[in-house]
Protein backbone atom coordinates (compact mmCIF):
# COMPACT_ATOMS: atom_id res chain seq x y z
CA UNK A 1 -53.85 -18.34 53.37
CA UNK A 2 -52.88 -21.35 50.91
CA UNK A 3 -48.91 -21.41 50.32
CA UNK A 4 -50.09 -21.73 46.51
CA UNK A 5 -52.19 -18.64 46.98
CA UNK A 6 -49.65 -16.81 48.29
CA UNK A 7 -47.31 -18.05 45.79
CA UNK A 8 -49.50 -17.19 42.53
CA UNK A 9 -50.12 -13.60 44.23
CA UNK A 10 -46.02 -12.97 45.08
CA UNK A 11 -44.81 -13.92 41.27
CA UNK A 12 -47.94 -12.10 39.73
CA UNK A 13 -46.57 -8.87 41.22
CA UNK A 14 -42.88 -9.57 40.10
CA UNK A 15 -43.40 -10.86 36.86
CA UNK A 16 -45.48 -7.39 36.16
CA UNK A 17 -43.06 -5.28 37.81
CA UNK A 18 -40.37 -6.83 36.05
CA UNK A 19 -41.82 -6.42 32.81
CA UNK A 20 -42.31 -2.49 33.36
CA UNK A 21 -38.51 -2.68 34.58
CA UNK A 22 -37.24 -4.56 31.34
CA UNK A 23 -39.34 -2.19 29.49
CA UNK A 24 -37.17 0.54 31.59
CA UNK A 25 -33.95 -1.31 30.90
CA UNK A 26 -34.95 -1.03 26.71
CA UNK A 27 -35.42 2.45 27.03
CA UNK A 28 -31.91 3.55 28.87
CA UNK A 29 -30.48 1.22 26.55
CA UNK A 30 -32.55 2.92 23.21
CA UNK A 31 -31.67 6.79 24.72
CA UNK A 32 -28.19 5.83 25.29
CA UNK A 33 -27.44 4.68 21.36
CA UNK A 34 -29.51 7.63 20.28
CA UNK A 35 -26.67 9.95 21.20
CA UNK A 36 -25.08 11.37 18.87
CA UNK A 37 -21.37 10.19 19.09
CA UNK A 38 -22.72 6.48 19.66
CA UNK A 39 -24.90 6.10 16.64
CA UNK A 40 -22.83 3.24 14.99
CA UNK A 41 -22.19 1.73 17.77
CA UNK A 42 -26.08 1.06 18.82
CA UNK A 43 -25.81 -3.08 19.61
CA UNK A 44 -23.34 -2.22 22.36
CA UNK A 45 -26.24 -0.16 24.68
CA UNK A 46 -28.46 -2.92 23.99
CA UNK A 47 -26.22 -5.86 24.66
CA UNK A 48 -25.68 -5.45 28.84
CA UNK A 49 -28.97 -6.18 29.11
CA UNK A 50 -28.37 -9.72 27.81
CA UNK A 51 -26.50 -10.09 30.87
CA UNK A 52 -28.38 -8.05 33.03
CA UNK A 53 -32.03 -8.95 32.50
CA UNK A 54 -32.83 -12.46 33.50
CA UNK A 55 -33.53 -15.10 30.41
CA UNK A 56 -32.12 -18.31 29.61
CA UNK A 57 -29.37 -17.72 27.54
CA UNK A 58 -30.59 -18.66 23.94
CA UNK A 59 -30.60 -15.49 21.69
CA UNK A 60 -27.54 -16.88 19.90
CA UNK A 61 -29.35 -20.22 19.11
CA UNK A 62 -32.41 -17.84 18.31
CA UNK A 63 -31.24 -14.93 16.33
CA UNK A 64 -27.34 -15.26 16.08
CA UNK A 65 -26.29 -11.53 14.89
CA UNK A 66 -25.90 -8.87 17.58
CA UNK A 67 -28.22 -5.43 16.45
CA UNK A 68 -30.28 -3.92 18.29
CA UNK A 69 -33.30 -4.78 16.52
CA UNK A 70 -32.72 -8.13 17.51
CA UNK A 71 -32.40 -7.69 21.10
CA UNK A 72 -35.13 -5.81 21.26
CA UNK A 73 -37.12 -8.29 19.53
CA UNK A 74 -35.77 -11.17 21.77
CA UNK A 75 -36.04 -9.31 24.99
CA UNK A 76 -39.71 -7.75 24.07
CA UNK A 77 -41.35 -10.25 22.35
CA UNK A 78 -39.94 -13.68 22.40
CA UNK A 79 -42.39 -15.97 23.78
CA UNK A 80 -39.49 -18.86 23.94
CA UNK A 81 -37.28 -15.84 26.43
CA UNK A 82 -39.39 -16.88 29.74
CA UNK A 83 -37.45 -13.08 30.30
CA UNK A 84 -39.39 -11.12 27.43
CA UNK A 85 -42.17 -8.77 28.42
CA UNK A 86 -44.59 -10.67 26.25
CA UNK A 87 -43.46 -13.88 28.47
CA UNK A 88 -43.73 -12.20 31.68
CA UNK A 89 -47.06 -10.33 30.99
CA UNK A 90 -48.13 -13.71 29.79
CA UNK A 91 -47.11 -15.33 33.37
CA UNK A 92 -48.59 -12.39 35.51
CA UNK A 93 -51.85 -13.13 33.58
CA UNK A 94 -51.80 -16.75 34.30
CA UNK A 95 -51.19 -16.58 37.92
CA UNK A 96 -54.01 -14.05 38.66
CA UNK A 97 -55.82 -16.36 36.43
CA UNK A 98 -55.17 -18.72 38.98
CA UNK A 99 -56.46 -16.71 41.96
CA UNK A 100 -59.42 -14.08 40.62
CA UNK A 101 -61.51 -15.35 43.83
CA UNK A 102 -58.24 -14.00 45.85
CA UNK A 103 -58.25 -10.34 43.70
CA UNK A 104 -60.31 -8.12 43.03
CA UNK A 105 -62.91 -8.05 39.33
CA UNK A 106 -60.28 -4.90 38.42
CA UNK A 107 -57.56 -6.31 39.29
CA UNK A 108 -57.77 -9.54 36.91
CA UNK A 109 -59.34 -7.16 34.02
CA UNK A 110 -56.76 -5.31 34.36
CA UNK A 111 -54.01 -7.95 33.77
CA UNK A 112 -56.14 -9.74 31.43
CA UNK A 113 -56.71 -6.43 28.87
CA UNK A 114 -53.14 -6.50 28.89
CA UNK A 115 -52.44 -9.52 27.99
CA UNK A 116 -54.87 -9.45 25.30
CA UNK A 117 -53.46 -6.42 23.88
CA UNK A 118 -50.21 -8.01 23.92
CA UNK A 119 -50.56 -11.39 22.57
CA UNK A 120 -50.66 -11.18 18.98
CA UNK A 121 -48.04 -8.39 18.74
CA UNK A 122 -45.71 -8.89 16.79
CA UNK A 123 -42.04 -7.47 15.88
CA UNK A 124 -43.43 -5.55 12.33
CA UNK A 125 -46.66 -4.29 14.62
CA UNK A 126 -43.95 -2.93 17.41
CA UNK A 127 -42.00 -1.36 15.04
CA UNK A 128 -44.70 0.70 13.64
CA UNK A 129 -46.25 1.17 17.05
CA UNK A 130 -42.86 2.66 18.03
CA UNK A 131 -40.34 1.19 20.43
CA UNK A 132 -40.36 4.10 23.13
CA UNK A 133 -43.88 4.02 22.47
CA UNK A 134 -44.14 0.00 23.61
CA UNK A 135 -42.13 0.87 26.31
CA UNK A 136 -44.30 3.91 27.59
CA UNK A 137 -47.17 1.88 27.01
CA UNK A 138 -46.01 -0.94 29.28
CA UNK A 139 -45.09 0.72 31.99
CA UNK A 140 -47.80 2.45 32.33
CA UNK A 141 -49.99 -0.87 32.31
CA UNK A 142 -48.07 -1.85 35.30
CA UNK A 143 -48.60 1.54 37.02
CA UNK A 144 -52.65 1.46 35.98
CA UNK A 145 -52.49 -2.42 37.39
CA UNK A 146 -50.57 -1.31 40.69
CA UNK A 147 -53.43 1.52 41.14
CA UNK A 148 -56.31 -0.43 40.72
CA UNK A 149 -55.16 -3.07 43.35
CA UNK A 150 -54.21 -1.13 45.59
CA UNK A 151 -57.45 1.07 45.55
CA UNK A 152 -60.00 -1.82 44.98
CA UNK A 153 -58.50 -5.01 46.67
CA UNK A 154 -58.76 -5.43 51.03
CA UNK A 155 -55.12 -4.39 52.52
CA UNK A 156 -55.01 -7.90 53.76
CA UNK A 157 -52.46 -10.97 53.05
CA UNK A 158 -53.20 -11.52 49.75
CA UNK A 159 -52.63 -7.74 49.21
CA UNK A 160 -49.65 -7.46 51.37
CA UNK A 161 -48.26 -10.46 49.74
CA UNK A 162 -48.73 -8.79 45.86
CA UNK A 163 -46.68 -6.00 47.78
CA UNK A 164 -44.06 -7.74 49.19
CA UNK A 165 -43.47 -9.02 45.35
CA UNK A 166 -43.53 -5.91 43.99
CA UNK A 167 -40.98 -4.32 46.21
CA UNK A 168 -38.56 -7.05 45.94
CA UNK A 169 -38.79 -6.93 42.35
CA UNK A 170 -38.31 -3.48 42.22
CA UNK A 171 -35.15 -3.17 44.71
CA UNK A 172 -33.53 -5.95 42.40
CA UNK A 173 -34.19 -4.16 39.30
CA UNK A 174 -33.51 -0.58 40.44
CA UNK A 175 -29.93 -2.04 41.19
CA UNK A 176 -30.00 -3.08 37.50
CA UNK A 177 -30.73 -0.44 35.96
CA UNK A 178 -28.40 1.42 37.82
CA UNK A 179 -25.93 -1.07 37.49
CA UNK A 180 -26.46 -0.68 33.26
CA UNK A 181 -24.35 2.34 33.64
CA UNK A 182 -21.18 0.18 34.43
CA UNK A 183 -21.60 -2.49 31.48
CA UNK A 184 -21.26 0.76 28.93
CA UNK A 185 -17.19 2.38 28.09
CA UNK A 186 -17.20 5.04 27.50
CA UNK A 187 -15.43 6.07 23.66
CA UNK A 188 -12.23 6.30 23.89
CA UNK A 189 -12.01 10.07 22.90
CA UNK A 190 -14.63 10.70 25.56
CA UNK A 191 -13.99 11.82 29.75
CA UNK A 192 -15.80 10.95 32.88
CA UNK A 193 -17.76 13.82 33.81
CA UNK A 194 -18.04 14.66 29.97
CA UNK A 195 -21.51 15.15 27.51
CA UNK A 196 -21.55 11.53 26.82
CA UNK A 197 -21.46 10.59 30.26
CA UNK A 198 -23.91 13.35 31.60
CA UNK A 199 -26.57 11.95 28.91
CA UNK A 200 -26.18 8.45 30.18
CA UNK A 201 -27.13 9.52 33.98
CA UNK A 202 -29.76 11.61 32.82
CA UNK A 203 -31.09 8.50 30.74
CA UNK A 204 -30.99 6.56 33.54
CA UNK A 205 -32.71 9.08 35.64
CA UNK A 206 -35.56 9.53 33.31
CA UNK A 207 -35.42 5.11 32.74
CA UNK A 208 -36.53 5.18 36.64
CA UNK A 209 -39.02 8.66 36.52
CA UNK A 210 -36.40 10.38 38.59
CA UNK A 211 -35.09 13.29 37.12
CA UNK A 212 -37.40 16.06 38.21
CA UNK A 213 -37.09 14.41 41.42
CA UNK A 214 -33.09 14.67 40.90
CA UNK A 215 -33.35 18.55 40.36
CA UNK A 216 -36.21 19.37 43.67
CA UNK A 217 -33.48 17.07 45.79
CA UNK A 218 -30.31 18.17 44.98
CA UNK A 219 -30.69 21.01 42.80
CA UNK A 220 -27.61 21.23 40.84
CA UNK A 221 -26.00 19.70 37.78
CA UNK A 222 -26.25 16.03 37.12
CA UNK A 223 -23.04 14.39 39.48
CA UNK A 224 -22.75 10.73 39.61
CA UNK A 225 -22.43 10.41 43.09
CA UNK A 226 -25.55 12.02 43.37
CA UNK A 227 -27.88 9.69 41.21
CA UNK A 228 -26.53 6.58 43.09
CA UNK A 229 -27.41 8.54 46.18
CA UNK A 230 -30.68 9.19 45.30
CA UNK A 231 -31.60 5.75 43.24
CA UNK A 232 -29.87 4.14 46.67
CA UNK A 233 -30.54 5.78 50.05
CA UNK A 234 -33.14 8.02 49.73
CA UNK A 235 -36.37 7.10 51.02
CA UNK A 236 -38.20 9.69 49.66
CA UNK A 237 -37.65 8.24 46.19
CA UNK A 238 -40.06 5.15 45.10
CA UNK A 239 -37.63 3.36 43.54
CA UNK A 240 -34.59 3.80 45.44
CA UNK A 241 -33.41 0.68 46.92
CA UNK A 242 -33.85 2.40 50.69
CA UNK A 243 -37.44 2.92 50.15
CA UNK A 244 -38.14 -1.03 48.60
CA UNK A 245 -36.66 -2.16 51.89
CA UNK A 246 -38.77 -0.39 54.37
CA UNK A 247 -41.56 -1.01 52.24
CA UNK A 248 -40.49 -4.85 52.03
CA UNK A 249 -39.68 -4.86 56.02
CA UNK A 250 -43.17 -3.36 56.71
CA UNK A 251 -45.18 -6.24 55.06
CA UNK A 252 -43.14 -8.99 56.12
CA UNK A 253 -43.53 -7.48 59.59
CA UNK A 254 -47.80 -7.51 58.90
CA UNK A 255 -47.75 -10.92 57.57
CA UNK A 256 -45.55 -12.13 60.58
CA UNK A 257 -48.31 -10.54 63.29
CA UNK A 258 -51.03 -11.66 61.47
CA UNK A 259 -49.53 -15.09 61.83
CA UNK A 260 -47.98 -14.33 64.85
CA UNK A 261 -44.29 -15.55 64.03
CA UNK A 262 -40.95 -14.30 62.90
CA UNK A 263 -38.73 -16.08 60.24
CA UNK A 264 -35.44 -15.60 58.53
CA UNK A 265 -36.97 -13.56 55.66
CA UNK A 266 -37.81 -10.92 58.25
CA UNK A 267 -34.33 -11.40 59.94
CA UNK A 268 -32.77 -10.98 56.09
CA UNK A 269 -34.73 -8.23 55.10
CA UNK A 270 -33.95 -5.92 58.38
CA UNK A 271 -30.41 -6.36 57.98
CA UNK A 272 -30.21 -5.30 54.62
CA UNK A 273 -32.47 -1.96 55.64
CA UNK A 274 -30.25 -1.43 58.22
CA UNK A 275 -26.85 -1.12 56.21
CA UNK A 276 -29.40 0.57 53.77
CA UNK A 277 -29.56 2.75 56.61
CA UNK A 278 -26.13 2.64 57.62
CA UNK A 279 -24.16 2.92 53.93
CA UNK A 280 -22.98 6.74 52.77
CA UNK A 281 -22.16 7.19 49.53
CA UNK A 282 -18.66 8.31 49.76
CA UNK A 283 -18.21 5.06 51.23
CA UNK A 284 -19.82 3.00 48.63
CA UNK A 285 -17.56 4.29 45.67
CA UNK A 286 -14.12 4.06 47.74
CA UNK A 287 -15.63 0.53 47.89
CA UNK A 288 -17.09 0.52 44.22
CA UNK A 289 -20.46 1.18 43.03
CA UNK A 290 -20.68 -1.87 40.88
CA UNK A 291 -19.13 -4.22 43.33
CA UNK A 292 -22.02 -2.71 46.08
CA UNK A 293 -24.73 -3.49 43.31
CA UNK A 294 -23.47 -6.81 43.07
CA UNK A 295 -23.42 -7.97 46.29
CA UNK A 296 -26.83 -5.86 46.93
CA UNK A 297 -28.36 -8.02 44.14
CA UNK A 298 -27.46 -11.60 45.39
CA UNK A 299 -28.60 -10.52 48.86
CA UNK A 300 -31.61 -9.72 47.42
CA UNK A 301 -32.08 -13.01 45.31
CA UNK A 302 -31.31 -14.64 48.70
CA UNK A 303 -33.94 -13.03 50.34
CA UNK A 304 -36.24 -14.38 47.91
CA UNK A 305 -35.60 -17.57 48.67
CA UNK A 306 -35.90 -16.74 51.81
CA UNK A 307 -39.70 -15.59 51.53
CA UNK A 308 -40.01 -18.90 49.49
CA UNK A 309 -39.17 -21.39 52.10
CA UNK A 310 -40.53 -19.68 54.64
CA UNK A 311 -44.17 -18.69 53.43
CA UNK A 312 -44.29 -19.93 49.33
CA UNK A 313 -44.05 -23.79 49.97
C-alpha cells in the first residue's frame, strides 16, 4: 500500500473519532454547568477544554469574551478552529475523498452525508437543534460510520490502518476526558466525595457510554478510584485506555506480518500495553492521576509519530 494511502486512511479515522470525542468533551462540560450549585459559573466547565482539545489557540482573537456559548460555538462550528467538529468532519470527508477506490461505496456515503448535513450549520440552527442534541447526533455519525466499515470494507491494510487511527485517537482522548475532571475546583463550600463531585464522575461516565457498564462491573456507589480503574485498565471496556492498546498492538502486529517487519511503533506501542498491564490503581493516585494522564498522553502523541515515520511517509 501507498504511504499516502495509508496516510489519508489513518487521519480519516482520527479526525472522525476525534470529532465524536470533542462532541463527548462538550457534553461533560454542558452536564457539569447544568448542576445546580454551578449555574453561574457555566464558562468555567467549558473553558478546560480550550486547553484540552487540540486547536490553534485563536478564540481570543476570534470571539474575545469567555461564555459558554462562545466556546461552544468556537469548538463546534468554527471552520477557522482546524479543532472544531465542523473542521474535523470536514477533514475526515476530504481524505476519504481522497481514497473512495481504497473504501468501501458505504463507507464514503457515509462520511460524505455527514458532511453535507453539517456544512451549512450554523450557530442560530445549533441552538435550535439543541446542543446535547448536536452532540448525540455526532457521535452517533461516528458510531454508524465505524459500523459500516467495519461490516462492508475487506479486514485488510487499508482497514487495519483506519483501525489503528481510530484506537490511537481514542486512547488519547479517553485520557482527556478523563483528565477534564482535574481542570474543574471544586466550590469552595463543596467536599471531595460530596454531590457535586459524584455528578461530575457520573457525567464523565455517561460522556464515555460507561455508566451502566460502571454499575454491572463494580456494582456499588460511584468512587473515584473506581472510574479511573475502569476508563484505564479494564479491557473489557471499549474505551478504556487498556483496551485501545491491545487493540492498537494487534494491528500494528498484522500490518508488520503482512509486511514482514517490525519497527519502533510496534516496540512503542507494546511497552505502553505492558505497564497498561502492569499499573494498579492504588499506585497511580499515590503517584497522581493527572500527572499519569499526562505522561500517558505525550507517550501516546509519540507513538504517533512513531506510526508516521515508520509507515505514513
Amino acid at each position: 500500500m501507498l504511504s499516502r494511502t495509508a496516510e489519508n486512511l489513518f487521519w480519516m479515522a482520527r479526525d472522525m473519532e476525534r470529532a465524536e470525542n470533542t462532541a463527548r468533551m462538550l457534553d461533560v462540560s454542558f452536564r457539569m454547568a447544568l448542576l445546580p450549585s454551578t449555574l453561574n459559573k457555566q464558562a468555567l466547565h467549558f473553558e478546560p477544554i480550550l486547553a484540552i482539545a487540540p486547536g490553534d489557540g485563536r478564540f481570543g482573537e476570534l470571539y474575545g469574551e469567555l461564555t459558554h456559548e462562545t466556546i461552544i460555538r468556537y469548538v463546534a462550528l468554527e471552520p477557522a478552529n482546524p479543532a472544531s467538529i465542523w473542521s474535523l468532519i470536514k477533514l475526515a470527508r476530504e481524505n476519504a475523498r481522497a481514497q473512495r477506490s481504497a473504501i468501501s461505496s458505504e463507507a464514503w456515503e457515509s462520511l460524505n452525508s455527514t458532511w453535507l448535513q453539517v456544512q451549512n450549520l450554523d450557530f442560530e440552527g445549533l441552538t435550535r437543534w439543541g446542543y446535547r442534541d448536536f452532540f448525540d447526533w455526532v457521535k452517533e455519525r461516528s458510531h454508524l460510520f465505524r459500523g459500516v466499515v467495519f461490516g462492508t470494507m475487506l479486514h485488510d491494510d487499508a482497514f487495519r490502518f483506519i483501525r489503528l487511527g481510530t484506537f490511537t485517537e481514542r486512547a488519547d482522548n479517553t485520557a482527556r476526558i478523563l483528565d477534564v475532571k482535574y481542570h474543574l475546583l471544586l466550590p469552595d463550600n463543596e467536599r471531595v466525595g460530596g454531590p457535586l463531585d459524584y455528578f461530575q464522575w457520573a457525567a464523565i461516565l455517561r460522556s464515555v457510554s460507561a455508566l451502566t457498564s460502571y454499575h454491572w462491573v463494580y456494582r456499588e456507589s460511584l468512587k473515584p478510584w473506581l472510574v479511573a480503574d475502569l476508563l484505564i485498565l479494564k479491557e473489557e471496556m471499549p474505551r478504556s485506555l487498556a483496551s485501545c492498546y491491545e487493540n492498537i498492538v494487534r494491528n500494528l502486529d498484522q500490518i508488520a506480518g503482512a509486511y514482514g517487519r517490525q519497527g519502533p511503533a510496534q516496540r512503542q506501542a507494546r511497552g505502553i500495553r505492558t505497564r497498561l498491564q502492569n499499573a494498579r490503581m492504588d499506585g497511580i493516585f499515590q503517584s497522581g492521576l493527572h500527572e499519569f494522564i499526562g505522561d500517558f498522553i505525550t507517550e501516546t502523541n509519540n507513538l504517533g509519530g512513531a506510526i508516521t515515520e515508520q509507515f505514513l511517509v
